[in-house]
Protein backbone atom coordinates (compact mmCIF):
# COMPACT_ATOMS: atom_id res chain seq x y z
CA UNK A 1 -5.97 55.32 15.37
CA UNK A 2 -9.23 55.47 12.94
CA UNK A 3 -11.35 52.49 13.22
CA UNK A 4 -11.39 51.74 9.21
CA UNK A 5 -13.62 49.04 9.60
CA UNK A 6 -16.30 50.78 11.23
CA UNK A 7 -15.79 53.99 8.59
CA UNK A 8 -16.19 51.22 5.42
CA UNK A 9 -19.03 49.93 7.52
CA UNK A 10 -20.76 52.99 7.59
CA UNK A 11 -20.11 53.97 3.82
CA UNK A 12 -21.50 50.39 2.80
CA UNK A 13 -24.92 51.19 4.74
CA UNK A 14 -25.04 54.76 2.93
CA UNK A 15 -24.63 52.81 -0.31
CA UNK A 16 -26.99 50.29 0.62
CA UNK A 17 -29.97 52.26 1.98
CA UNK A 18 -29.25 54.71 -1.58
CA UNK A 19 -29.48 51.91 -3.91
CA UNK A 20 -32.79 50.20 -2.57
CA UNK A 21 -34.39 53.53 -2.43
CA UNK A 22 -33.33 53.54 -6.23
CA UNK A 23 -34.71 49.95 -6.60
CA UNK A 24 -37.76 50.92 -4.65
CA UNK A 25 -38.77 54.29 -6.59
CA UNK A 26 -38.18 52.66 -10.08
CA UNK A 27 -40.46 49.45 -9.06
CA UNK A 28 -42.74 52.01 -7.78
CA UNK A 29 -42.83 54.23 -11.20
CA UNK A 30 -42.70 50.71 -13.11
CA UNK A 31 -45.85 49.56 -11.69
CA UNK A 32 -47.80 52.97 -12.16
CA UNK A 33 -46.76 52.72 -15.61
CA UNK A 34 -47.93 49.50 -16.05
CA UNK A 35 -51.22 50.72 -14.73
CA UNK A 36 -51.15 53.38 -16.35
CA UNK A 37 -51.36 51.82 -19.45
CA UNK A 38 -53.49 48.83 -18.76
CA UNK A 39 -56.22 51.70 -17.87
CA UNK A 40 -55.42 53.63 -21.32
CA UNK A 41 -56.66 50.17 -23.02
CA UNK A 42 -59.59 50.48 -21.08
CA UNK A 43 -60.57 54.52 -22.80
CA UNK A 44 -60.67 55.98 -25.91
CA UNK A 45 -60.14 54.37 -29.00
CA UNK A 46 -58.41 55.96 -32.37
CA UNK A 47 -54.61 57.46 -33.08
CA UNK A 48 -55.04 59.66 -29.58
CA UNK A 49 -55.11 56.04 -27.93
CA UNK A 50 -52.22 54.38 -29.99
CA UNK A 51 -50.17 57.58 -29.21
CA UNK A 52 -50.44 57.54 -25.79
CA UNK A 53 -50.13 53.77 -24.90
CA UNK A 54 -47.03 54.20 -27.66
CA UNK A 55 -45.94 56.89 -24.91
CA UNK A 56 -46.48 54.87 -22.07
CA UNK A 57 -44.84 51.22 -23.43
CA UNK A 58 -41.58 53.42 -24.03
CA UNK A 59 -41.59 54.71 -20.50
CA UNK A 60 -42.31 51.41 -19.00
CA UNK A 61 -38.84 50.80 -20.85
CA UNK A 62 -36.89 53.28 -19.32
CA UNK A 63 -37.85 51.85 -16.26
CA UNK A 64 -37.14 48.54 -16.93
CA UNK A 65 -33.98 49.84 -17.60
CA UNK A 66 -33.56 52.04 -15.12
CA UNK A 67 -34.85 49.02 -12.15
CA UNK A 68 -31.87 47.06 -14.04
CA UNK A 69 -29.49 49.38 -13.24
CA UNK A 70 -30.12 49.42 -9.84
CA UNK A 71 -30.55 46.06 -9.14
CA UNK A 72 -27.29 45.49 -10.80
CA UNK A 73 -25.98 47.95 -8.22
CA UNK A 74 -27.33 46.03 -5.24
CA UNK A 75 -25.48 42.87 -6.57
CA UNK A 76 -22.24 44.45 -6.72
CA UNK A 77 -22.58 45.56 -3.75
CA UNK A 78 -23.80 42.17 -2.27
CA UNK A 79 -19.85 40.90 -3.71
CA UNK A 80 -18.40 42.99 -1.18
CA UNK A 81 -16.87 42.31 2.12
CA UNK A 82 -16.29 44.36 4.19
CA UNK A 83 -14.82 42.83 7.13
CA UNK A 84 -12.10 42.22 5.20
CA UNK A 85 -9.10 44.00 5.40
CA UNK A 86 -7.08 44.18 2.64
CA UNK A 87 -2.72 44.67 1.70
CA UNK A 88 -3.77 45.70 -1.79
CA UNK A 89 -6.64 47.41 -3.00
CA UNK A 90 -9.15 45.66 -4.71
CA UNK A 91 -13.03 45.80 -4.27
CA UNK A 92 -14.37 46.86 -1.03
CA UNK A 93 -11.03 48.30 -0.56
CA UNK A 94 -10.96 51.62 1.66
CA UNK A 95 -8.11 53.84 0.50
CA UNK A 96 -6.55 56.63 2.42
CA UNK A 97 -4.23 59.05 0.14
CA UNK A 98 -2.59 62.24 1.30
CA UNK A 99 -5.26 63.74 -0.77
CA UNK A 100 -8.75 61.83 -1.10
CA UNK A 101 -10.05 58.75 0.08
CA UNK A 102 -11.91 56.17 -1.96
CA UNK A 103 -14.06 52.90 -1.30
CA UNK A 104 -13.57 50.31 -3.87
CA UNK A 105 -17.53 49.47 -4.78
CA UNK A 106 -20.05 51.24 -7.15
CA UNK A 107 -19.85 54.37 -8.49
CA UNK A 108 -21.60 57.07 -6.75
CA UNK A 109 -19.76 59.74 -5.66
CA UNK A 110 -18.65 61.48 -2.83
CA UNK A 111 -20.47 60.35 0.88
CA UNK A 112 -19.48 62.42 4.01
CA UNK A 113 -18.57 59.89 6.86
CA UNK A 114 -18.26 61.90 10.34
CA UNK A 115 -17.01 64.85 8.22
CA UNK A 116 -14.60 63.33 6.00
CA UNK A 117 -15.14 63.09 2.51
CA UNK A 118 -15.21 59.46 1.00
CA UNK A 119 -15.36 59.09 -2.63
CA UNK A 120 -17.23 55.45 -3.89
CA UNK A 121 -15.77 54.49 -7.23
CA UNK A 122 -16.08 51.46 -9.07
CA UNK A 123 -12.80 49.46 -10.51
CA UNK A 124 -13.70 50.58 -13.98
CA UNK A 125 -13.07 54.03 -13.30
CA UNK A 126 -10.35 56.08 -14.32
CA UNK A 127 -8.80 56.43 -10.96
CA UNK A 128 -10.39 52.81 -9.77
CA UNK A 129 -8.20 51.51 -12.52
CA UNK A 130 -5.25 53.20 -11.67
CA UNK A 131 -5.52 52.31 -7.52
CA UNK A 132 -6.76 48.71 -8.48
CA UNK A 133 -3.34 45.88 -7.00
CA UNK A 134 -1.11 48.99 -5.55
CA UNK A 135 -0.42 48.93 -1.73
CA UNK A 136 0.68 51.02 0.84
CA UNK A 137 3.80 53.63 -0.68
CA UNK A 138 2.18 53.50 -3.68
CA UNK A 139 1.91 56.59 -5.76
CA UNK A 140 -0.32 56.97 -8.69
CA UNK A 141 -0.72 60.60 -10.78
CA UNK A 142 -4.33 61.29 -11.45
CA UNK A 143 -5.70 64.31 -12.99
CA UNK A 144 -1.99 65.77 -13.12
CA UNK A 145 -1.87 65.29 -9.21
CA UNK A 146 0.28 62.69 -7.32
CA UNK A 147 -2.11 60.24 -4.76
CA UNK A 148 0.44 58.33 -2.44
CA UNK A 149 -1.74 55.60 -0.74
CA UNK A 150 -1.18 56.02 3.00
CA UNK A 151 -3.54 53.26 4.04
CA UNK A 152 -5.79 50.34 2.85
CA UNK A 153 -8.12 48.91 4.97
């Protein structure tokens, strides 16, 4: 018998350590901006200077944007147990179909766990939304392709 809870354990990490390295490279960028452009005050005057700190002020708000999006990530995240084990899926559900598996969290993508393939959706995603209150036996067509749900966990 798999050990689920160790497997959703181990996706959760993968998530985890991804999404503060995202956190961690935009503060990074953010703040090298923000030098960045406190220094370009500190040069050459005329339209050389308004075009550049112009430049840099809209890149600062990419990554504001950008930091956003990942911290909003690491919240979602954060709502997530995953000691839980659950009869339906919902978020931080692990689903096991006779053709993929899914975690219930953010969307990312696909994360090999011991050399399974996991995909991490969110629950506004075409397939999250579909999976989202069935239970074991439940079938669900996707992509012209029948999922029967063989576990959740």
């Amino acid at each position: 018998m798999t050990d689920w809870k160790a497997i959703k354990e181990m996706i959760y990490e993968q998530l985890l350590k991804i999404v503060d390295s995202k956190v961690e490279i935009a503060q990074k960028e953010l703040q090298a901006a923000n030098e960045s452009r406190n220094n370009e005050t500190k040069s050459t005057a005329g339209d050389k200077h308004e075009t550049g700190r112009a430049m840099i002020q809209l890149e600062i708000e990419r990554l504001g944007v950008q930091l956003s999006k990942a911290v909003s990530l690491k919240e979602k995240l954060a709502q997530i147990d995953i000691q839980q084990i659950r009869n339906k899926v919902e978020l931080g559900s692990l689903i096991i179909t006779d053709q993929e598996n899914y975690f219930i969290s953010i969307g990312h993508g696909k994360l090999v766990i011991d050399n399974e393939d996991y995909y991490c959706i969110s629950m506004a995603s075409p397939i999250g939304e579909l999976l989202i209150d069935q239970e074991v036996g439940s079938s669900v067509i996707f992509r012209k392709k029948e999922l029967t749900i063989q576990e959740v966990a």
